[in-house]
C-alpha atoms as a PDB file:
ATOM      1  CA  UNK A   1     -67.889-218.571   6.481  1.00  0.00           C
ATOM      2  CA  UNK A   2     -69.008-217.185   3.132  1.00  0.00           C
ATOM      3  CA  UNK A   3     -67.523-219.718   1.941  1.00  0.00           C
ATOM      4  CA  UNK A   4     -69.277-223.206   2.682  1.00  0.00           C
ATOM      5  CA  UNK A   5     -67.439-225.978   4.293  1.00  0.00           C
ATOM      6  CA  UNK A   6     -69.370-227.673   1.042  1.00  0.00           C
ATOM      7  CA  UNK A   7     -67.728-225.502  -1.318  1.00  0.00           C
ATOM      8  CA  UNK A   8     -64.085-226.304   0.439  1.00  0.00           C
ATOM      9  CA  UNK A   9     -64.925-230.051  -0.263  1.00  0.00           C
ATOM     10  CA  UNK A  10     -65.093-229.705  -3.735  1.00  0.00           C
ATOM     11  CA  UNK A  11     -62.009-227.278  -3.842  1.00  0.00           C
ATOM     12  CA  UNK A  12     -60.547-230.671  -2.159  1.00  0.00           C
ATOM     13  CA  UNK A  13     -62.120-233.115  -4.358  1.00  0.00           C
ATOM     14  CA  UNK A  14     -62.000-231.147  -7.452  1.00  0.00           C
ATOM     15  CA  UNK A  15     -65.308-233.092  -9.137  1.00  0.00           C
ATOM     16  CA  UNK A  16     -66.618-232.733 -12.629  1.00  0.00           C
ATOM     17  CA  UNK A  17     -69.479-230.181 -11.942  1.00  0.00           C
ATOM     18  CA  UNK A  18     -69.402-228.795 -15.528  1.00  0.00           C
ATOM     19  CA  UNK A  19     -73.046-228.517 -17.382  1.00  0.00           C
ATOM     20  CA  UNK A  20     -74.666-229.234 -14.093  1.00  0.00           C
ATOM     21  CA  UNK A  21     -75.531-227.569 -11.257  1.00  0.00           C
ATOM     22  CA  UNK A  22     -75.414-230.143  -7.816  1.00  0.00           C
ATOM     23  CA  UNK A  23     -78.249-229.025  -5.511  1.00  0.00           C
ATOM     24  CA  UNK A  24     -75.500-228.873  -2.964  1.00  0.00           C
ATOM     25  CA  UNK A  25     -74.057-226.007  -4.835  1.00  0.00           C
ATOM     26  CA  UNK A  26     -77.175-224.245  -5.910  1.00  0.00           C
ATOM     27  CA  UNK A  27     -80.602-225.625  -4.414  1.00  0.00           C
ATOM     28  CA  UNK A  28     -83.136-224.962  -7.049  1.00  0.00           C
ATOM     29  CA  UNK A  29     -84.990-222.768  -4.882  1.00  0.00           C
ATOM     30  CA  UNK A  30     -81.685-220.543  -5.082  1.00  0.00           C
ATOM     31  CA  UNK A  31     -81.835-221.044  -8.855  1.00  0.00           C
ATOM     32  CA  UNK A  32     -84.991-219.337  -8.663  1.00  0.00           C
ATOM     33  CA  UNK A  33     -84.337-216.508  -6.832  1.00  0.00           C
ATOM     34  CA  UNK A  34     -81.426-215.664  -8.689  1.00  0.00           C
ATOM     35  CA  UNK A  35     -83.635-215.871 -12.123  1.00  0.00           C
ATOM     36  CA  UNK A  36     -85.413-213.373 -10.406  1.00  0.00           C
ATOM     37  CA  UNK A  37     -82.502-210.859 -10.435  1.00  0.00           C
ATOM     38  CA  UNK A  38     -83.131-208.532 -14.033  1.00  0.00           C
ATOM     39  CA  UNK A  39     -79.448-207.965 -14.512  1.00  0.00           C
ATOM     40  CA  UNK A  40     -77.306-210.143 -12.843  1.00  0.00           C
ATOM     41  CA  UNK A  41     -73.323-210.835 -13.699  1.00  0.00           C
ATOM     42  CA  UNK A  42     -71.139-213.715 -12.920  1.00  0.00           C
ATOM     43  CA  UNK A  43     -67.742-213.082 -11.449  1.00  0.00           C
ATOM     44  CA  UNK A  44     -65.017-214.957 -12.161  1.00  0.00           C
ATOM     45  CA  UNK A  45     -62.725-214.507  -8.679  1.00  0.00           C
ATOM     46  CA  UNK A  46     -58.906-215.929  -8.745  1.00  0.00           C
ATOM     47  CA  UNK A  47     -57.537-214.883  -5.721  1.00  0.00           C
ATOM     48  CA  UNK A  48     -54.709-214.175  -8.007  1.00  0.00           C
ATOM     49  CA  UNK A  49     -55.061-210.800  -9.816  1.00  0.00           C
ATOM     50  CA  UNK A  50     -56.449-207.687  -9.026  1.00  0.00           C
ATOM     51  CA  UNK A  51     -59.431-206.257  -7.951  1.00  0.00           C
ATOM     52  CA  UNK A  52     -59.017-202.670  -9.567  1.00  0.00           C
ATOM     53  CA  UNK A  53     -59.653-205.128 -12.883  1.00  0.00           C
ATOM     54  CA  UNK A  54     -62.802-206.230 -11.587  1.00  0.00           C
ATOM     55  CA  UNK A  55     -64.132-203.363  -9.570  1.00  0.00           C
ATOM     56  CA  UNK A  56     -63.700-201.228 -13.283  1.00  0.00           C
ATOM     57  CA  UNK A  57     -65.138-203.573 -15.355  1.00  0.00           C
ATOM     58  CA  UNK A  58     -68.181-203.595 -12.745  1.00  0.00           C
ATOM     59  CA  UNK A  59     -68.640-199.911 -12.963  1.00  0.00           C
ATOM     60  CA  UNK A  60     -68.614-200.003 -16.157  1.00  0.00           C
ATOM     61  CA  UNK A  61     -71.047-203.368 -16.802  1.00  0.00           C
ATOM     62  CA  UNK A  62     -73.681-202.052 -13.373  1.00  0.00           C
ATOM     63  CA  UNK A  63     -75.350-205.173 -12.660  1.00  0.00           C
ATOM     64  CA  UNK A  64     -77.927-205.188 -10.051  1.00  0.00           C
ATOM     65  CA  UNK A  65     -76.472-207.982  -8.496  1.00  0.00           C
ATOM     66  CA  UNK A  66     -72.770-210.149  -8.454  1.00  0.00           C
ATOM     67  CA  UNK A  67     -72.176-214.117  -8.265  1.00  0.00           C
ATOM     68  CA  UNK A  68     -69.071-214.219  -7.363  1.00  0.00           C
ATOM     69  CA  UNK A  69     -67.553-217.761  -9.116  1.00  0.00           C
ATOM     70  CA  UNK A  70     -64.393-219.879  -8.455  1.00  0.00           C
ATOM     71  CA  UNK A  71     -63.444-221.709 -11.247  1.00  0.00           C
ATOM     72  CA  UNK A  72     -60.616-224.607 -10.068  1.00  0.00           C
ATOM     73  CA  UNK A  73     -58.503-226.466 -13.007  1.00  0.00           C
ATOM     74  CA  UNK A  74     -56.405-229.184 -10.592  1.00  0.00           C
ATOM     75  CA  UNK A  75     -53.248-226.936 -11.304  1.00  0.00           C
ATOM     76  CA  UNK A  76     -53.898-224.546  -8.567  1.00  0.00           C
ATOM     77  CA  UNK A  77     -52.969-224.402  -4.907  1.00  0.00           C
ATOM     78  CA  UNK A  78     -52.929-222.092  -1.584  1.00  0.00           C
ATOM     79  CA  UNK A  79     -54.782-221.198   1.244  1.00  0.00           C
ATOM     80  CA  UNK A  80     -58.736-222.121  -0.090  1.00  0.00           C
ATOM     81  CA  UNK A  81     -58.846-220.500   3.656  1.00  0.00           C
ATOM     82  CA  UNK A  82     -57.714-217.323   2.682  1.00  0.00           C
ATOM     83  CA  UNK A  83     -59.831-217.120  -0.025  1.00  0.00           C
ATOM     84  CA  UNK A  84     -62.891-216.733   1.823  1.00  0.00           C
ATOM     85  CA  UNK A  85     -61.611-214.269   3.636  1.00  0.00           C
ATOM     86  CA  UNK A  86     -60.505-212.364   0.225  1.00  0.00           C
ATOM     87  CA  UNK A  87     -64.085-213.396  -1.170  1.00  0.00           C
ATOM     88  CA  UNK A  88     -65.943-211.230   2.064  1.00  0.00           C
ATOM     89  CA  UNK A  89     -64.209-208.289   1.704  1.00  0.00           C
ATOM     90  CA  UNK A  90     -64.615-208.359  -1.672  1.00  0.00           C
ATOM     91  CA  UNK A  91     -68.152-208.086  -0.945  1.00  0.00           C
ATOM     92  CA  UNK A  92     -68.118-205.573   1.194  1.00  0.00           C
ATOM     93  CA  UNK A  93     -65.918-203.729  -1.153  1.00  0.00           C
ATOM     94  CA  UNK A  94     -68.327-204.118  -4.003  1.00  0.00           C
ATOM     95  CA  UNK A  95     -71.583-203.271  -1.642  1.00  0.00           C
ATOM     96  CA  UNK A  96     -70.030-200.436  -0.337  1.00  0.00           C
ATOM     97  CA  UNK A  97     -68.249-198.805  -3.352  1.00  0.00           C
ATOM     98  CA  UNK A  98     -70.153-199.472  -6.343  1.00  0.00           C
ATOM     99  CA  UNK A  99     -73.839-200.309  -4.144  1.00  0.00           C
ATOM    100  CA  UNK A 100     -74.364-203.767  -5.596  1.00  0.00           C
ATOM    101  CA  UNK A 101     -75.766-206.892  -4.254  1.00  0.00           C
ATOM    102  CA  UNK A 102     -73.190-209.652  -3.770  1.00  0.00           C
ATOM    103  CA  UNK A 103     -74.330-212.862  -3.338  1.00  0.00           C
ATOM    104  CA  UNK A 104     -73.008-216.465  -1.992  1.00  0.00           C
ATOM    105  CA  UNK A 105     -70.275-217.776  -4.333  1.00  0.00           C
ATOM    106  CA  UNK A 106     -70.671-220.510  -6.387  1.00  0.00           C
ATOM    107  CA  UNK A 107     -67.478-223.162  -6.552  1.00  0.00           C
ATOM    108  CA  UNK A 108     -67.403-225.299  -9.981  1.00  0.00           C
ATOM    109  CA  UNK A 109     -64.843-226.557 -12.612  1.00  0.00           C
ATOM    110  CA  UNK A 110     -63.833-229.702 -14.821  1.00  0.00           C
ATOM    111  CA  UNK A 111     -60.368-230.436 -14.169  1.00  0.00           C
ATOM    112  CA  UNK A 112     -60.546-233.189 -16.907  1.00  0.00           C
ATOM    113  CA  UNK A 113     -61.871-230.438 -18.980  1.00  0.00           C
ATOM    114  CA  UNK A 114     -58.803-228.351 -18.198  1.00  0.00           C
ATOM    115  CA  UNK A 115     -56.259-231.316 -19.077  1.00  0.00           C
ATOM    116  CA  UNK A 116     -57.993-232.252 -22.182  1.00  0.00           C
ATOM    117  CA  UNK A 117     -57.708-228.881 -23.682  1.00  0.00           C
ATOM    118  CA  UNK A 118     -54.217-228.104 -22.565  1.00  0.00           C
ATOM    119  CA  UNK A 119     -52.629-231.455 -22.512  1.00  0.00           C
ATOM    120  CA  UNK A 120     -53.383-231.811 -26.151  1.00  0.00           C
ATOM    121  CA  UNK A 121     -51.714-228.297 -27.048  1.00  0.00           C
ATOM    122  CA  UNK A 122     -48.559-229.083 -25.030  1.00  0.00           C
ATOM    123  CA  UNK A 123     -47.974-232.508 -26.894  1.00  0.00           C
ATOM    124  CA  UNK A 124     -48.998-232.298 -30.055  1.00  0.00           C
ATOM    125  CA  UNK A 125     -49.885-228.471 -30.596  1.00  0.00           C
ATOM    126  CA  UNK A 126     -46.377-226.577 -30.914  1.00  0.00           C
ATOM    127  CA  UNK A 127     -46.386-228.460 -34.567  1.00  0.00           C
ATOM    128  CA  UNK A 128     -48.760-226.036 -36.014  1.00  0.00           C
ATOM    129  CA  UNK A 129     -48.748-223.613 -33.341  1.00  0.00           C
ATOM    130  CA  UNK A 130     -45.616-222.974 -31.632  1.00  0.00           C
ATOM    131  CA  UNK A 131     -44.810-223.242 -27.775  1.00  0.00           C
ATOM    132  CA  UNK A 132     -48.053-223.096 -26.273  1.00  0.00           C
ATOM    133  CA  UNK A 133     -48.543-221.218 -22.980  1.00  0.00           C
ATOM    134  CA  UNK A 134     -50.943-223.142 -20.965  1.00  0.00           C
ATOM    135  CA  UNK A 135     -52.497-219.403 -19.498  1.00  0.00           C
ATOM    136  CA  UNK A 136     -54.106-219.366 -22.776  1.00  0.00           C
ATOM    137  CA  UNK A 137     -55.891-222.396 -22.369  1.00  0.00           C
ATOM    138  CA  UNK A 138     -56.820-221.898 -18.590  1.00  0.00           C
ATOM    139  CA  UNK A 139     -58.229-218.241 -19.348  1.00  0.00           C
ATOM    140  CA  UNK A 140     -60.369-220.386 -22.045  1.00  0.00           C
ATOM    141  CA  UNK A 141     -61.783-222.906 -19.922  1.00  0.00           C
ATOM    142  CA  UNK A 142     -62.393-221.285 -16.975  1.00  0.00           C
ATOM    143  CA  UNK A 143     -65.003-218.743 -19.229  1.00  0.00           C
ATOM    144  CA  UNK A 144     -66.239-221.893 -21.181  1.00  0.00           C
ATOM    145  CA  UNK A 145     -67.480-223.443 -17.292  1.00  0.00           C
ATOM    146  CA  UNK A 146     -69.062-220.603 -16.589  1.00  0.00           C
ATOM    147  CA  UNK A 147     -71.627-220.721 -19.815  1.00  0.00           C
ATOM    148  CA  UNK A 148     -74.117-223.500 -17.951  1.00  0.00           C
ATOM    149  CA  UNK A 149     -73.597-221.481 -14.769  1.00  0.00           C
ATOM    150  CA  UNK A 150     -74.813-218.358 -16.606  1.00  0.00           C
ATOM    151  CA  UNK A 151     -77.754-220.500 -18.510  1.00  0.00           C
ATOM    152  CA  UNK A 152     -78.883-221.916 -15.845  1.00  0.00           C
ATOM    153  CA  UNK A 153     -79.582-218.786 -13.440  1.00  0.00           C
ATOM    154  CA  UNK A 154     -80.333-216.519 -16.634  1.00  0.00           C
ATOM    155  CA  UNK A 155     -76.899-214.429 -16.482  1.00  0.00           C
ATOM    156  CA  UNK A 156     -75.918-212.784 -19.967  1.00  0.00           C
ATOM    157  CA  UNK A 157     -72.694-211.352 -18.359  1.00  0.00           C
ATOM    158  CA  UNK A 158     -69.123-211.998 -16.917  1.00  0.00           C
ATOM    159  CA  UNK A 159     -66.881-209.811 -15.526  1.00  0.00           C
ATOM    160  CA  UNK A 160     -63.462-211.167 -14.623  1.00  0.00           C
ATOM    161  CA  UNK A 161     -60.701-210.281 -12.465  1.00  0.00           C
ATOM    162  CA  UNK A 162     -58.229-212.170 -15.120  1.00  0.00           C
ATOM    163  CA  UNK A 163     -55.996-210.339 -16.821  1.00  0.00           C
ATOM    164  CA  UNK A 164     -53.753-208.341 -14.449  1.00  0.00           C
ATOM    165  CA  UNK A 165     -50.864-208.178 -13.778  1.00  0.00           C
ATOM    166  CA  UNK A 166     -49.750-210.205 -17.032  1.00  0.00           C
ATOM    167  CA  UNK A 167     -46.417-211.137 -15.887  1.00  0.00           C
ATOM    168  CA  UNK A 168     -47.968-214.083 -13.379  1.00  0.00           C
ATOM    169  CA  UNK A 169     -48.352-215.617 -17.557  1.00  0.00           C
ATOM    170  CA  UNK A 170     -45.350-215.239 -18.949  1.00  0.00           C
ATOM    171  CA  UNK A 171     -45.784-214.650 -22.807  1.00  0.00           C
ATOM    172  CA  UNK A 172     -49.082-214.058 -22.653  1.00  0.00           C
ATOM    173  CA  UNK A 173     -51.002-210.799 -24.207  1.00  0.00           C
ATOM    174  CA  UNK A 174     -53.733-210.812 -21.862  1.00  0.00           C
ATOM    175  CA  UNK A 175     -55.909-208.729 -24.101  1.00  0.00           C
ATOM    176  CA  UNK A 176     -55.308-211.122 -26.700  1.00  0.00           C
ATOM    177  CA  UNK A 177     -56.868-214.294 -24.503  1.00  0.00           C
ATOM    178  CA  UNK A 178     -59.688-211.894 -23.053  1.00  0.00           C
ATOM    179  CA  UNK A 179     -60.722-210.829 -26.993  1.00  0.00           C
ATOM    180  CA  UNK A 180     -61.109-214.578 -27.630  1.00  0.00           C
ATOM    181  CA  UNK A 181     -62.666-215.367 -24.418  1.00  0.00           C
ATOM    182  CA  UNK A 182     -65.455-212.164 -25.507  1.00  0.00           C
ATOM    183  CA  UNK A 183     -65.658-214.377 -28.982  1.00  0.00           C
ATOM    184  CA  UNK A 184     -66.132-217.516 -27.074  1.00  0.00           C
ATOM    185  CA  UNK A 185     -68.742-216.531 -24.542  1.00  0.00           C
ATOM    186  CA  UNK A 186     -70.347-214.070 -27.559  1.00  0.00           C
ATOM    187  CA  UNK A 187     -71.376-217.196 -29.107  1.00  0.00           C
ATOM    188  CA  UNK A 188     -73.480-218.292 -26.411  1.00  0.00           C
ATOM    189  CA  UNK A 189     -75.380-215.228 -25.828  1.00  0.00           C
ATOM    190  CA  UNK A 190     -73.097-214.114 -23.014  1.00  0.00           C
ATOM    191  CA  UNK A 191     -71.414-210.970 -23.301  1.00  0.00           C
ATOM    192  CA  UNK A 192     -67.175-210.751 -21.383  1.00  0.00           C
ATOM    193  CA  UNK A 193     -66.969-207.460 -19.680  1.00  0.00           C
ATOM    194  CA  UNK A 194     -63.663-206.167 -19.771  1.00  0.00           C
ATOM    195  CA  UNK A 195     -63.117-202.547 -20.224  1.00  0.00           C
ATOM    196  CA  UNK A 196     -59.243-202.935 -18.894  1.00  0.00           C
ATOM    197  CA  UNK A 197     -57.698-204.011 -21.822  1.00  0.00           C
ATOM    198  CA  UNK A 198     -59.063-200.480 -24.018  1.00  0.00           C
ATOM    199  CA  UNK A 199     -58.030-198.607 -21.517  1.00  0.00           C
ATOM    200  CA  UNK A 200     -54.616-196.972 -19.678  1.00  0.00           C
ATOM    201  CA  UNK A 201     -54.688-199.270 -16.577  1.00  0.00           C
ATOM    202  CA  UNK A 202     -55.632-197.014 -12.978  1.00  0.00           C
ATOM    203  CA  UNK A 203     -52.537-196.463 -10.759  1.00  0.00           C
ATOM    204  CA  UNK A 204     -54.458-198.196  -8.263  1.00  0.00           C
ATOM    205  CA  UNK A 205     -53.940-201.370 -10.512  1.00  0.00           C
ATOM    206  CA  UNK A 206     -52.276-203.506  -8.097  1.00  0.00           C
ATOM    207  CA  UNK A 207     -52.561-207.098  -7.207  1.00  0.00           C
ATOM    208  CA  UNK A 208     -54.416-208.227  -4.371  1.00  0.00           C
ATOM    209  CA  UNK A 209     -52.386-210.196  -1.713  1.00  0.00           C
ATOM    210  CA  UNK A 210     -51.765-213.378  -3.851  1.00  0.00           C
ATOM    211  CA  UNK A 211     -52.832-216.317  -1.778  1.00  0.00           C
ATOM    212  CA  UNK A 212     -53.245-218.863  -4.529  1.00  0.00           C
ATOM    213  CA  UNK A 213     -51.005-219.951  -7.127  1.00  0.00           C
ATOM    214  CA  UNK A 214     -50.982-222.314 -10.243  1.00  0.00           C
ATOM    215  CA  UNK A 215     -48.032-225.085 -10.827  1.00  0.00           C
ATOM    216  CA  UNK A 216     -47.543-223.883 -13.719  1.00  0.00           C
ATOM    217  CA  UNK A 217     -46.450-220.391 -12.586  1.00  0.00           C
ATOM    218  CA  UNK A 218     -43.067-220.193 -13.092  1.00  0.00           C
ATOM    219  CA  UNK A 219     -42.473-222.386 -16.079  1.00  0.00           C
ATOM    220  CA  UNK A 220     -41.709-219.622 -18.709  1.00  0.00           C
ATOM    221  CA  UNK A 221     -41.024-222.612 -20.983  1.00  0.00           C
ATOM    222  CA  UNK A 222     -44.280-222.602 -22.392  1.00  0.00           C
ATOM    223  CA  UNK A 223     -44.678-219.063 -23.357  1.00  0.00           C
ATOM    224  CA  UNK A 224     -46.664-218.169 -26.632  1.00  0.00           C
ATOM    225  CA  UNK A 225     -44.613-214.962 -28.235  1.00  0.00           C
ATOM    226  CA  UNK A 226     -46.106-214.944 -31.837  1.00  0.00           C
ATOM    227  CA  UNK A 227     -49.437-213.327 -32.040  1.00  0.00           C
ATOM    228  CA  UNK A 228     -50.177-214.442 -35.496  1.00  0.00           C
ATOM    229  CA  UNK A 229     -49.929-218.202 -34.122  1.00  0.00           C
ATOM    230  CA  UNK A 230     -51.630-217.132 -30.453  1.00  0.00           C
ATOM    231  CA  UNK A 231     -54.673-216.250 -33.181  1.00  0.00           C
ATOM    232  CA  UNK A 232     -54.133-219.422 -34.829  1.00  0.00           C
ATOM    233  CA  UNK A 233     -54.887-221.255 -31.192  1.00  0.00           C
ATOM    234  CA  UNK A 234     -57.374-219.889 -30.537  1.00  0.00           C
ATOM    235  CA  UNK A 235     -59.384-219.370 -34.248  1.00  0.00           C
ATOM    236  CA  UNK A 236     -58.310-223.021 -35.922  1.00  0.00           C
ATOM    237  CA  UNK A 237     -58.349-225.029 -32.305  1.00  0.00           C
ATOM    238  CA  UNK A 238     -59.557-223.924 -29.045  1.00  0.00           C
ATOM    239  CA  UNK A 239     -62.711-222.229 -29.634  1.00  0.00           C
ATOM    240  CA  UNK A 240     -64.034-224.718 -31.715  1.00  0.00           C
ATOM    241  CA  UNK A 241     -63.153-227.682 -29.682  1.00  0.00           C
ATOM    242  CA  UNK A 242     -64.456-225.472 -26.829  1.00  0.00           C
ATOM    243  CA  UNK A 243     -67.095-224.653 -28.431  1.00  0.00           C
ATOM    244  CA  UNK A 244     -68.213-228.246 -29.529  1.00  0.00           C
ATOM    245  CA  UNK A 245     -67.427-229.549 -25.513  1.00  0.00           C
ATOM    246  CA  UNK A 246     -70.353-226.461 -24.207  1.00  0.00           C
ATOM    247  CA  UNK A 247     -72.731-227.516 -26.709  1.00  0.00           C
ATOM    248  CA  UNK A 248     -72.803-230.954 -25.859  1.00  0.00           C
ATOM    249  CA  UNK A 249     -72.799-230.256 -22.106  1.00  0.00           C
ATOM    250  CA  UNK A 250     -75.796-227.187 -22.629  1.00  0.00           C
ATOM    251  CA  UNK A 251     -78.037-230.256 -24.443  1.00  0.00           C
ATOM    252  CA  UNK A 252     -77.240-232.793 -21.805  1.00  0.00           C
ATOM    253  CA  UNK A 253     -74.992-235.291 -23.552  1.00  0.00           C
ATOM    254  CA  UNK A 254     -72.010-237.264 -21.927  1.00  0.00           C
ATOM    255  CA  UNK A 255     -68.799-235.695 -23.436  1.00  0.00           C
ATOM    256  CA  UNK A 256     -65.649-237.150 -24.081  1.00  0.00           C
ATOM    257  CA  UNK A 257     -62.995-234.333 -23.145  1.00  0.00           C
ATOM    258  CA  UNK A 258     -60.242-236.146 -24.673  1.00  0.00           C
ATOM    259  CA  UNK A 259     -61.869-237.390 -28.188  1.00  0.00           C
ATOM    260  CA  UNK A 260     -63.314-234.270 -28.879  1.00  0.00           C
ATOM    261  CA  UNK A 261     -60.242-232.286 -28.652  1.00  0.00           C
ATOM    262  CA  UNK A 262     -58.273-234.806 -30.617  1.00  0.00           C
ATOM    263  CA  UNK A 263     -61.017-234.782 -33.199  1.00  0.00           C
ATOM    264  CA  UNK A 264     -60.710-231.111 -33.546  1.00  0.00           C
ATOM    265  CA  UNK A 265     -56.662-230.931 -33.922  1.00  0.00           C
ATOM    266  CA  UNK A 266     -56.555-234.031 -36.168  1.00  0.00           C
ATOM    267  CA  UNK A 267     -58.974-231.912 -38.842  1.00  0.00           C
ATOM    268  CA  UNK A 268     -56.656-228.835 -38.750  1.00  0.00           C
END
């Protein structure tokens, strides 16, 4: 499998591996040898959108190598299965095609992290902000766990298969969330390649065979329609409470998900 039984586990398990890097995920000597790579991007892989996004945004970014990354939030479900078998032939795909090293994935995320930042917006955020699609959020986060990832094994780039096709987020202007997730990473030395969004999308722009799914799917309750207060979100809230949340987890501190947050919307 190129996908360990060890990385199923913590699909299962869903642990708080944000800002640290268990040597069951990457052994150091890994760490090393991906250091070692002079241009090497982290992928953010769904299993959910498509992978004429990605494959375009990797012709365009030409890393020397790929580390493929699967972010989970504790909304998401499916055939973790499946997605191994999605993640190889992805490989192949990008080996093949664009004649790029692909290496082992790496399995992280911070579901507490995820509720924090999204839980807050639903109950108290639609005050200032309006209804509050949760995609916005999720697109957030899952960039914002990939920053220690990308410290720690010396990456300065992400390329994400996010984005397409935008009706799986109802309401949501996915060039919108990817702009702020650019800003986000930007901030942190890390630059968000996404070429899609400034361009007329390829008729091979289709989804891949959707095999996971999020809980929050099909709730078009929560979709955010006014770009004015999307901006708002993301300017005045999320990036800063973000923002704070890596910082504290790139020095090594304990962080408090929840206070933080509520710090940052109670100073609006």
């Amino acid at each position: 499998m190129f996908i360990k039984k060890t990385h199923l586990k913590l699909l299962a398990e869903k642990p708080d591996t944000f800002g640290r890097i268990p040597p069951e995920i990457v052994s150091p000597d890994r760490i090393e040898e991906l250091r070692e790579i002079p241009k090497l991007a982290v992928a953010d892989i769904t299993g959910r959108y498509s992978w004429s996004a990605l494959m375009r945004n990797l012709a365009a970014a030409r890393p020397n190598a790929v580390l493929p990354s699967i972010v989970y939030t504790g909304t998401e479900y499916g055939n973790w299965g499946m997605l191994d078998k999605q993640v190889r032939v992805l490989k192949k795909k990008i080996e093949k095609e664009l004649n790029m090293y692909v290496t082992a994935p790496v399995v992280l995320g911070a579901p507490r992290f995820w509720n924090a930042l999204n839980g807050a917006a639903s109950r108290n955020g639609h005050k200032r902000f309006g209804s509050i699609n949760a995609c916005c959020g999720c697109m957030l986060y899952a960039c914002a766990v990939l920053v220690p990832l990308c410290k720690t094994v010396q990456a300065d780039m992400v390329v994400s298969d996010r984005g397409l096709p935008a009706g799986r987020c109802s309401g949501v202007d996915p060039g919108l969330v990817m702009k702020y997730c650019g800003v986000l990473l930007s901030s942190f030395g890390i630059s968000l390649k996404d070429t899609l969004h400034n361009t007329v999308p390829a008729p091979d722009a289709r989804p891949v065979e959707q095999i996971m799914y999020c809980v929050l799917e099909q709730n078009g309750d929560n979709a955010m329609l006014d770009t004015k207060k999307a901006a708002d979100y993301f300017e005045l809230f999320a990036i800063p409470a973000v923002a704070k949340i890596i910082g504290r987890k790139l020095a090594g501190d304990d962080v408090d998900y929840e206070k933080i947050v509520a710090e940052t919307y109670t100073a609006l």
